[in-house]
PDB file of N, CA and C in Angstrom:
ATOM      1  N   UNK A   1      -0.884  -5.943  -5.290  1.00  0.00           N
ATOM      2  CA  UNK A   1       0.170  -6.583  -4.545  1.00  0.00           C
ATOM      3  C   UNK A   1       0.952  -7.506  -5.472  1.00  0.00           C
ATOM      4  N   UNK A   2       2.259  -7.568  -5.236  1.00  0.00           N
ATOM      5  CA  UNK A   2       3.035  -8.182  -6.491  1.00  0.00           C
ATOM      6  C   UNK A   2       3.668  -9.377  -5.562  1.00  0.00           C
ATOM      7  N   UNK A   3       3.427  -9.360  -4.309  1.00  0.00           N
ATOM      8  CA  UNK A   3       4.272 -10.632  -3.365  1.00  0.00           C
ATOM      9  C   UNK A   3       4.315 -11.751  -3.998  1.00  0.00           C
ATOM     10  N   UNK A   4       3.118 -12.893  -4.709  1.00  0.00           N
ATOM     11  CA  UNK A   4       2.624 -13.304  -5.148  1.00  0.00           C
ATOM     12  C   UNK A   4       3.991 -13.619  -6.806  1.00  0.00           C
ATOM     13  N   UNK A   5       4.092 -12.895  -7.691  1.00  0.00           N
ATOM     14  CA  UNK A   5       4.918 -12.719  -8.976  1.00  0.00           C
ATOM     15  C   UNK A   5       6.179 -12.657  -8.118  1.00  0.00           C
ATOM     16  N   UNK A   6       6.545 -11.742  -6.700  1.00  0.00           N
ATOM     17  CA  UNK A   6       8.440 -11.974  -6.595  1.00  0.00           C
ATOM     18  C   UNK A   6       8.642 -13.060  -5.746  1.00  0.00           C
ATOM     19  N   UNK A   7       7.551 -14.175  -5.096  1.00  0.00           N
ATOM     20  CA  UNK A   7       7.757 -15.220  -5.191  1.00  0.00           C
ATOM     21  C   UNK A   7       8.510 -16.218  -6.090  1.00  0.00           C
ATOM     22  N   UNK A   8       7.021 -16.339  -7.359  1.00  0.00           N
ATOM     23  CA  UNK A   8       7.594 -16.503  -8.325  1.00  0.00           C
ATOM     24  C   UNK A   8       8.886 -16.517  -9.098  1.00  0.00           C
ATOM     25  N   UNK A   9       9.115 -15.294  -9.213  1.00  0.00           N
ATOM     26  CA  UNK A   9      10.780 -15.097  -9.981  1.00  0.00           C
ATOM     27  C   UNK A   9      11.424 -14.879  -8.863  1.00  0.00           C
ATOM     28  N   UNK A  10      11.372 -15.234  -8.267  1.00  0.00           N
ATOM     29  CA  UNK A  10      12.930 -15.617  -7.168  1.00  0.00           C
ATOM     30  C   UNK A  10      12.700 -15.911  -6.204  1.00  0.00           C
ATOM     31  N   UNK A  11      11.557 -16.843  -5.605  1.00  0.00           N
ATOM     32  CA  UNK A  11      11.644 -17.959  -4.478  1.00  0.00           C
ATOM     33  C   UNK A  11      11.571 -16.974  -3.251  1.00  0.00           C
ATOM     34  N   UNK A  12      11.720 -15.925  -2.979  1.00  0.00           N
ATOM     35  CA  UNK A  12      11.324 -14.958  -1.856  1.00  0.00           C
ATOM     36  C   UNK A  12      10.043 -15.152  -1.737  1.00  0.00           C
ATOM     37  N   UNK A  13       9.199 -15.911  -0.557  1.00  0.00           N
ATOM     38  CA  UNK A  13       7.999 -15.407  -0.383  1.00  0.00           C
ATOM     39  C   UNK A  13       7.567 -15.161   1.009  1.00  0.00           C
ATOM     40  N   UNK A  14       6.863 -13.789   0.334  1.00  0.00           N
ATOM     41  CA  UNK A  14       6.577 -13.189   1.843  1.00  0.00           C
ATOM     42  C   UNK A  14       5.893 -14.113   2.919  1.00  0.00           C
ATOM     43  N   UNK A  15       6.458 -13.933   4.195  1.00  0.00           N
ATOM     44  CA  UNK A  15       5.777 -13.938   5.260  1.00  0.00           C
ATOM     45  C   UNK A  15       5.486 -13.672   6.331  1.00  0.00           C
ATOM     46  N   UNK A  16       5.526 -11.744   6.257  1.00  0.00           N
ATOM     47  CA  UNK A  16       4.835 -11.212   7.046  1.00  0.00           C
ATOM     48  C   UNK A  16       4.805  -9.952   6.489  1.00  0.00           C
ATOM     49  N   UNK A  17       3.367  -8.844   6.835  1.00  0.00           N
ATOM     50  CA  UNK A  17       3.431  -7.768   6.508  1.00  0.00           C
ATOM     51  C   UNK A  17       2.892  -6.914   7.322  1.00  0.00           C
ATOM     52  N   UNK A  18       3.174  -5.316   6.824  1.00  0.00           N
ATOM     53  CA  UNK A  18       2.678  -4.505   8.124  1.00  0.00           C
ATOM     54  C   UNK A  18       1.965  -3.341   6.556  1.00  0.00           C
ATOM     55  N   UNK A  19       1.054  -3.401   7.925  1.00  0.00           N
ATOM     56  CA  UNK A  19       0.097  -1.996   7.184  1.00  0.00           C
ATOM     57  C   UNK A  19       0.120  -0.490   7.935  1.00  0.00           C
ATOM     58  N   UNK A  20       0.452   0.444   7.695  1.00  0.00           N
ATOM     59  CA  UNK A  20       0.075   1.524   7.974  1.00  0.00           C
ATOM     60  C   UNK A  20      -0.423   2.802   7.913  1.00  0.00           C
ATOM     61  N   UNK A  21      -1.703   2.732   8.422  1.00  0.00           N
ATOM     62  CA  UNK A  21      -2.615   3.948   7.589  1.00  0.00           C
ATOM     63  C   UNK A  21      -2.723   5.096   8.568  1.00  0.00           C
ATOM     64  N   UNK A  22      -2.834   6.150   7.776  1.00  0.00           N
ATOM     65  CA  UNK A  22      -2.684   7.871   8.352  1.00  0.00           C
ATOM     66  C   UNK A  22      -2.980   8.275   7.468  1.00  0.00           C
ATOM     67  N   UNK A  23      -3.592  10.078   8.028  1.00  0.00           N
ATOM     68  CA  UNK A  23      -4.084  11.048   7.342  1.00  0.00           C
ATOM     69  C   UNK A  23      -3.071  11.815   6.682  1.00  0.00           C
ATOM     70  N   UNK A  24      -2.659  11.922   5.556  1.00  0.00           N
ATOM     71  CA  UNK A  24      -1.412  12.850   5.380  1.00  0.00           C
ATOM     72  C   UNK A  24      -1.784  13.727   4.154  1.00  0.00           C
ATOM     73  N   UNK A  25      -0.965  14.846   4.152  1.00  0.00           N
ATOM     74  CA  UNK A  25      -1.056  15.512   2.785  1.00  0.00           C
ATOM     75  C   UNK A  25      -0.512  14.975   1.569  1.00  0.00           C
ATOM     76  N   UNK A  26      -1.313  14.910   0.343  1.00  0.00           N
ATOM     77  CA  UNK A  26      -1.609  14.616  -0.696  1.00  0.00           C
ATOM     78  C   UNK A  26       0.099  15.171  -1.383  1.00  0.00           C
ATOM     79  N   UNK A  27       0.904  14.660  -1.639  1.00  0.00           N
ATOM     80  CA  UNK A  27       1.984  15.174  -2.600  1.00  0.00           C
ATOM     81  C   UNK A  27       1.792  15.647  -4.302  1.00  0.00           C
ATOM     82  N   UNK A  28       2.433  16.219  -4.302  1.00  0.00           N
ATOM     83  CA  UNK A  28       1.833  17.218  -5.322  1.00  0.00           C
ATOM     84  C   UNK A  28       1.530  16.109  -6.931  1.00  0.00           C
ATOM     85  N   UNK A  29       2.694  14.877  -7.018  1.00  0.00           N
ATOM     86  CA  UNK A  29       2.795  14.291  -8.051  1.00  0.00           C
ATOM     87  C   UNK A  29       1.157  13.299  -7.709  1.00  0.00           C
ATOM     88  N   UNK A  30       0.710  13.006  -7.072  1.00  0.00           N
ATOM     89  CA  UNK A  30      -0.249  12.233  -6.797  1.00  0.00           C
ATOM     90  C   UNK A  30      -1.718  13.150  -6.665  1.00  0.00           C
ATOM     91  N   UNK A  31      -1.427  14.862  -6.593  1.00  0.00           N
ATOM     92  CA  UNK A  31      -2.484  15.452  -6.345  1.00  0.00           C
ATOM     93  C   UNK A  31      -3.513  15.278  -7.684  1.00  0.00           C
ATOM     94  N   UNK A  32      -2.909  15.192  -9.057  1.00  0.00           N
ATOM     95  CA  UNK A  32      -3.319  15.763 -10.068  1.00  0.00           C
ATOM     96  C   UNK A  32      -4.477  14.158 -10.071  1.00  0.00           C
ATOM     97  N   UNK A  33      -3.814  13.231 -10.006  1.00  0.00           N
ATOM     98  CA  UNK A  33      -4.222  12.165 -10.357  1.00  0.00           C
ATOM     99  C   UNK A  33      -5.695  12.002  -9.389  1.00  0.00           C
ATOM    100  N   UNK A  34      -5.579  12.414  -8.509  1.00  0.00           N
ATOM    101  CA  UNK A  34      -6.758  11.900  -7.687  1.00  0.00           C
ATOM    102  C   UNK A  34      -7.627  13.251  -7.681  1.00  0.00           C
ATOM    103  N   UNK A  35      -7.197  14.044  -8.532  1.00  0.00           N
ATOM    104  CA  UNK A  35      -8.126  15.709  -8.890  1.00  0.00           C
ATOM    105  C   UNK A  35      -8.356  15.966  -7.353  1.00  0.00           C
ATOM    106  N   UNK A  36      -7.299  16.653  -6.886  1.00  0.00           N
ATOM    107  CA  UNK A  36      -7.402  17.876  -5.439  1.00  0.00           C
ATOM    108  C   UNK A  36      -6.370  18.328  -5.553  1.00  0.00           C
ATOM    109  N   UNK A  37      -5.866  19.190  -4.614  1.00  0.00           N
ATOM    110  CA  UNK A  37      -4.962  20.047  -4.513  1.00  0.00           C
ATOM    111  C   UNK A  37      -3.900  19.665  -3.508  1.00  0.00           C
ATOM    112  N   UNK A  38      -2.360  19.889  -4.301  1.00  0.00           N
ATOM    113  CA  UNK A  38      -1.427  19.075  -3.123  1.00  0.00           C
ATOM    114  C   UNK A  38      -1.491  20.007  -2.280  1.00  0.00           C
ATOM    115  N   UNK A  39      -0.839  19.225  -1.318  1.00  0.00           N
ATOM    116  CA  UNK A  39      -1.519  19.252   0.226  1.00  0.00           C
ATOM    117  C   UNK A  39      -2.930  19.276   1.460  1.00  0.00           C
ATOM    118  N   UNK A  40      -3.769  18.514   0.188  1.00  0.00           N
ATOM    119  CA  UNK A  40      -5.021  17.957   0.646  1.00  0.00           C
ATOM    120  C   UNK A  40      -4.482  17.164   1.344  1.00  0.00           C
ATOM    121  N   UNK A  41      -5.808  17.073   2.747  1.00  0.00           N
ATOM    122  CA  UNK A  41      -5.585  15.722   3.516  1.00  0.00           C
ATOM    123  C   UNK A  41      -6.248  14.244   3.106  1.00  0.00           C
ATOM    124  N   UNK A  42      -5.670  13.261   2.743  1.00  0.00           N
ATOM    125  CA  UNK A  42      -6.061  12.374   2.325  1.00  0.00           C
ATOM    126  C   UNK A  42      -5.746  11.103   3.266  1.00  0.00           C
ATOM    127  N   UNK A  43      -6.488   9.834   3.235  1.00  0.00           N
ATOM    128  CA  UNK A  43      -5.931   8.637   3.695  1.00  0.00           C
ATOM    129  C   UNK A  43      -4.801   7.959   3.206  1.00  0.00           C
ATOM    130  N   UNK A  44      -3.640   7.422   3.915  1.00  0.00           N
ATOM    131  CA  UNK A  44      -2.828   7.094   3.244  1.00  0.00           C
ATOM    132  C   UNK A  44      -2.349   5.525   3.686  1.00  0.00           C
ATOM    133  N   UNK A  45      -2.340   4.479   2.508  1.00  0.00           N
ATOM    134  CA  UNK A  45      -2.036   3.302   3.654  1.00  0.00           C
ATOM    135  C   UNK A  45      -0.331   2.698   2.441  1.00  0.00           C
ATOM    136  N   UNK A  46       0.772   2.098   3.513  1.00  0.00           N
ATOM    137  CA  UNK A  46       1.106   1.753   3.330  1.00  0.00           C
ATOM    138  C   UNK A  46       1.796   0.491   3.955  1.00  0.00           C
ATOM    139  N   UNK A  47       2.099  -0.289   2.640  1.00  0.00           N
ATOM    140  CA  UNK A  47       2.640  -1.992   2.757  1.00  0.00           C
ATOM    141  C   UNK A  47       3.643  -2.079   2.842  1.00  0.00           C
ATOM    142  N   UNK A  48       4.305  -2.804   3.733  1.00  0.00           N
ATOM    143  CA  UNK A  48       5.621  -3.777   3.567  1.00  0.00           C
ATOM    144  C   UNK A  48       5.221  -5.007   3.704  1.00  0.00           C
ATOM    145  N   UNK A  49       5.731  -5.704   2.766  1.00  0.00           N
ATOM    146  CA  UNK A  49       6.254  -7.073   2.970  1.00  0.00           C
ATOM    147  C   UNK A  49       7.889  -8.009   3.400  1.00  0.00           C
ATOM    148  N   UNK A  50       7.875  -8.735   4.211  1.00  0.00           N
ATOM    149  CA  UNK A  50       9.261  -9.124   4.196  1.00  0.00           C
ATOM    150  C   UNK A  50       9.350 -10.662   3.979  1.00  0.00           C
ATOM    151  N   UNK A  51      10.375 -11.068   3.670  1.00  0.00           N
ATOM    152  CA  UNK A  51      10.334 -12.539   3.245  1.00  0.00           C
ATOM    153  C   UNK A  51      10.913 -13.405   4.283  1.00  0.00           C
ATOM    154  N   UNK A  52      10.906 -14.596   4.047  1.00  0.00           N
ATOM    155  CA  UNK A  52      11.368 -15.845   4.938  1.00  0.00           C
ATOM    156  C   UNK A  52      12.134 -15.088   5.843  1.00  0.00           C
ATOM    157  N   UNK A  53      13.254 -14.688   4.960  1.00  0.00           N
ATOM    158  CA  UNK A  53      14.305 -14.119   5.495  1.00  0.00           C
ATOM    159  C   UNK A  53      14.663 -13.167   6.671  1.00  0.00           C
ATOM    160  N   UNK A  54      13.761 -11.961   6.158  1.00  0.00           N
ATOM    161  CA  UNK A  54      13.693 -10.654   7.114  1.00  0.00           C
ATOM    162  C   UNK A  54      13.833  -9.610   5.998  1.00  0.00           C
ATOM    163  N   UNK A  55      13.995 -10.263   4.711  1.00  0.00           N
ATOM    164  CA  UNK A  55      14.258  -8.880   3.799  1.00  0.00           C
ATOM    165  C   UNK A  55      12.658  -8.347   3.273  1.00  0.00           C
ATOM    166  N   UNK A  56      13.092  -7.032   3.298  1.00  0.00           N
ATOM    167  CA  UNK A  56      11.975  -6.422   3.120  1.00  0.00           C
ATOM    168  C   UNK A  56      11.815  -7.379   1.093  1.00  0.00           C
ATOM    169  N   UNK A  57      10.761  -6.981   0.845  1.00  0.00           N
ATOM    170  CA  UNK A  57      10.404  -7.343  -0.813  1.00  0.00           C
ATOM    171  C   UNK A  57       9.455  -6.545  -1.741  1.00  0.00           C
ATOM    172  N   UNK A  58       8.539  -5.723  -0.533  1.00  0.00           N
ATOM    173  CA  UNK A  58       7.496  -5.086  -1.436  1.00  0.00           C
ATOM    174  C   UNK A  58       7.147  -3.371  -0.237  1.00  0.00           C
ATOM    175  N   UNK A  59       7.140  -2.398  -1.143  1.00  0.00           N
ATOM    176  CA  UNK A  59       7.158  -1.476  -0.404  1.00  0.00           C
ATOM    177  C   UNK A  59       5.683  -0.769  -0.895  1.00  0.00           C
ATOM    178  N   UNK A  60       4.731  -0.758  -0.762  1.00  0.00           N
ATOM    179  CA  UNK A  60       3.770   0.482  -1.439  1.00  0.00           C
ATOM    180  C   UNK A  60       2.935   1.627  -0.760  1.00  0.00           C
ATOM    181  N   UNK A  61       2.547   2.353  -0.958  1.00  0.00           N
ATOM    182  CA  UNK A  61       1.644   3.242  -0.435  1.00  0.00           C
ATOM    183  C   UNK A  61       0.405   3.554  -1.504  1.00  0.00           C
ATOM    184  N   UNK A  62      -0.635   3.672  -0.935  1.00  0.00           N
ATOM    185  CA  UNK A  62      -1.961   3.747  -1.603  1.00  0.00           C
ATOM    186  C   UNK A  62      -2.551   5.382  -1.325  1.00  0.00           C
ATOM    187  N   UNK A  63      -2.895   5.855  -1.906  1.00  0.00           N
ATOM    188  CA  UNK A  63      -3.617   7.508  -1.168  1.00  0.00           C
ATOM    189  C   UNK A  63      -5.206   7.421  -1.446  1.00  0.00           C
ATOM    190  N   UNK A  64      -5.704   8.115  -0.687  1.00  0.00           N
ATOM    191  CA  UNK A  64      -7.726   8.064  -1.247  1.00  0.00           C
ATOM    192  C   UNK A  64      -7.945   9.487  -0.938  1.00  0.00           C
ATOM    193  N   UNK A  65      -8.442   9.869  -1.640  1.00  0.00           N
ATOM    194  CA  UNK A  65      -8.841  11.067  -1.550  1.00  0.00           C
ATOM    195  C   UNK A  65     -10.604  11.312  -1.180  1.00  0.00           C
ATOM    196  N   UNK A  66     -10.941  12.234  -0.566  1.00  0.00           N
ATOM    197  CA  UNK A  66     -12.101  12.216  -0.439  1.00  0.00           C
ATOM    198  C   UNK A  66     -13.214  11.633  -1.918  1.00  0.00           C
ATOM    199  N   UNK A  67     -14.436  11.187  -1.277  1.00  0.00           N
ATOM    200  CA  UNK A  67     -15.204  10.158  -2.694  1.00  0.00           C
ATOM    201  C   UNK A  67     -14.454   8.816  -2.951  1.00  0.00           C
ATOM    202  N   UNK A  68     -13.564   8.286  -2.784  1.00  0.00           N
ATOM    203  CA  UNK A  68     -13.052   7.107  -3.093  1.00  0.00           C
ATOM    204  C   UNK A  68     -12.936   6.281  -1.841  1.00  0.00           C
ATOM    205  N   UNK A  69     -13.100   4.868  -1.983  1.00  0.00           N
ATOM    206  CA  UNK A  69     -13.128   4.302  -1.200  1.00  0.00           C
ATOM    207  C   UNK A  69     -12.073   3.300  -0.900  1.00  0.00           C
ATOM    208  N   UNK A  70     -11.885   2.673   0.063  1.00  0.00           N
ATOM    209  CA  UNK A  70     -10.849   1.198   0.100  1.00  0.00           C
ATOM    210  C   UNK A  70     -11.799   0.114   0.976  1.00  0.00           C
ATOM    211  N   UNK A  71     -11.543  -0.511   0.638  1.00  0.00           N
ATOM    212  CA  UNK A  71     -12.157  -1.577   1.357  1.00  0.00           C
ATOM    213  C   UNK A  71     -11.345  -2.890   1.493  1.00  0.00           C
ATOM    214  N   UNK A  72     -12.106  -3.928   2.212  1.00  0.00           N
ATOM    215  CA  UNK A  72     -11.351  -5.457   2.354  1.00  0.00           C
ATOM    216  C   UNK A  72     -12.504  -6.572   2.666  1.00  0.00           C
ATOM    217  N   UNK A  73     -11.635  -7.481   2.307  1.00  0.00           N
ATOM    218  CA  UNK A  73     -13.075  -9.002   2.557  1.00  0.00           C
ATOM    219  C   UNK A  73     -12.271  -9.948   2.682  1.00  0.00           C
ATOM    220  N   UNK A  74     -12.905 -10.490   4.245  1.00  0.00           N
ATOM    221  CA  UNK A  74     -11.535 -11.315   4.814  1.00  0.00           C
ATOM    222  C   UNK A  74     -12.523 -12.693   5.041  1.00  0.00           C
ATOM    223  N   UNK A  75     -12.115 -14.234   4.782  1.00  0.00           N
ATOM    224  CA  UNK A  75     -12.909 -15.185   4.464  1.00  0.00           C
ATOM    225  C   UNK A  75     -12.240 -15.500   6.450  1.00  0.00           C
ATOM    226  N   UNK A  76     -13.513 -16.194   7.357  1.00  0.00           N
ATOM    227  CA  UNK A  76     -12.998 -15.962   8.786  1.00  0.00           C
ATOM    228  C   UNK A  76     -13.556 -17.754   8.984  1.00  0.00           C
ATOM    229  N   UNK A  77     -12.818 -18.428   8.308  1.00  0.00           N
ATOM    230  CA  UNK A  77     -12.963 -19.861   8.259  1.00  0.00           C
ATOM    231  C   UNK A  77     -11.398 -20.249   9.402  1.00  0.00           C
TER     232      UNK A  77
END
């Protein structure tokens, strides 16, 4: 996550984001990398961030392919 650095260089900082994860097929430029075949079904999550403002700032998508994992660790203070 880079929210964090485009803070930094230009005072945009996020505050709010959306996650969205689905099963989708694997695109072919991303197949090689995660060794399967495009149009494997894989997990797919992607980020937006938007700033003070409403402008979007950070766009990403993550893929997992079967054997790999994602995880999270959330401190519930």
């Amino acid at each position: 996550m880079t929210f964090g650095l485009v803070e930094e260089r230009t005072g945009r900082r996020a505050v709010r984001r959306r996650d969205v994860v689905a099963v989708r097929a694997v695109p072919a430029d991303v197949a090689e990398i995660l060794g399967v075949e495009a149009g494997s079904p894989c997990l797919a999550m992607a980020n937006l961030y938007w700033d003070q403002e409403g402008s979007p700032t950070e766009y990403a998508v993550d893929f997992l392919a079967a054997g790999r994992e994602l995880s999270a660790e959330y401190s519930l203070d």
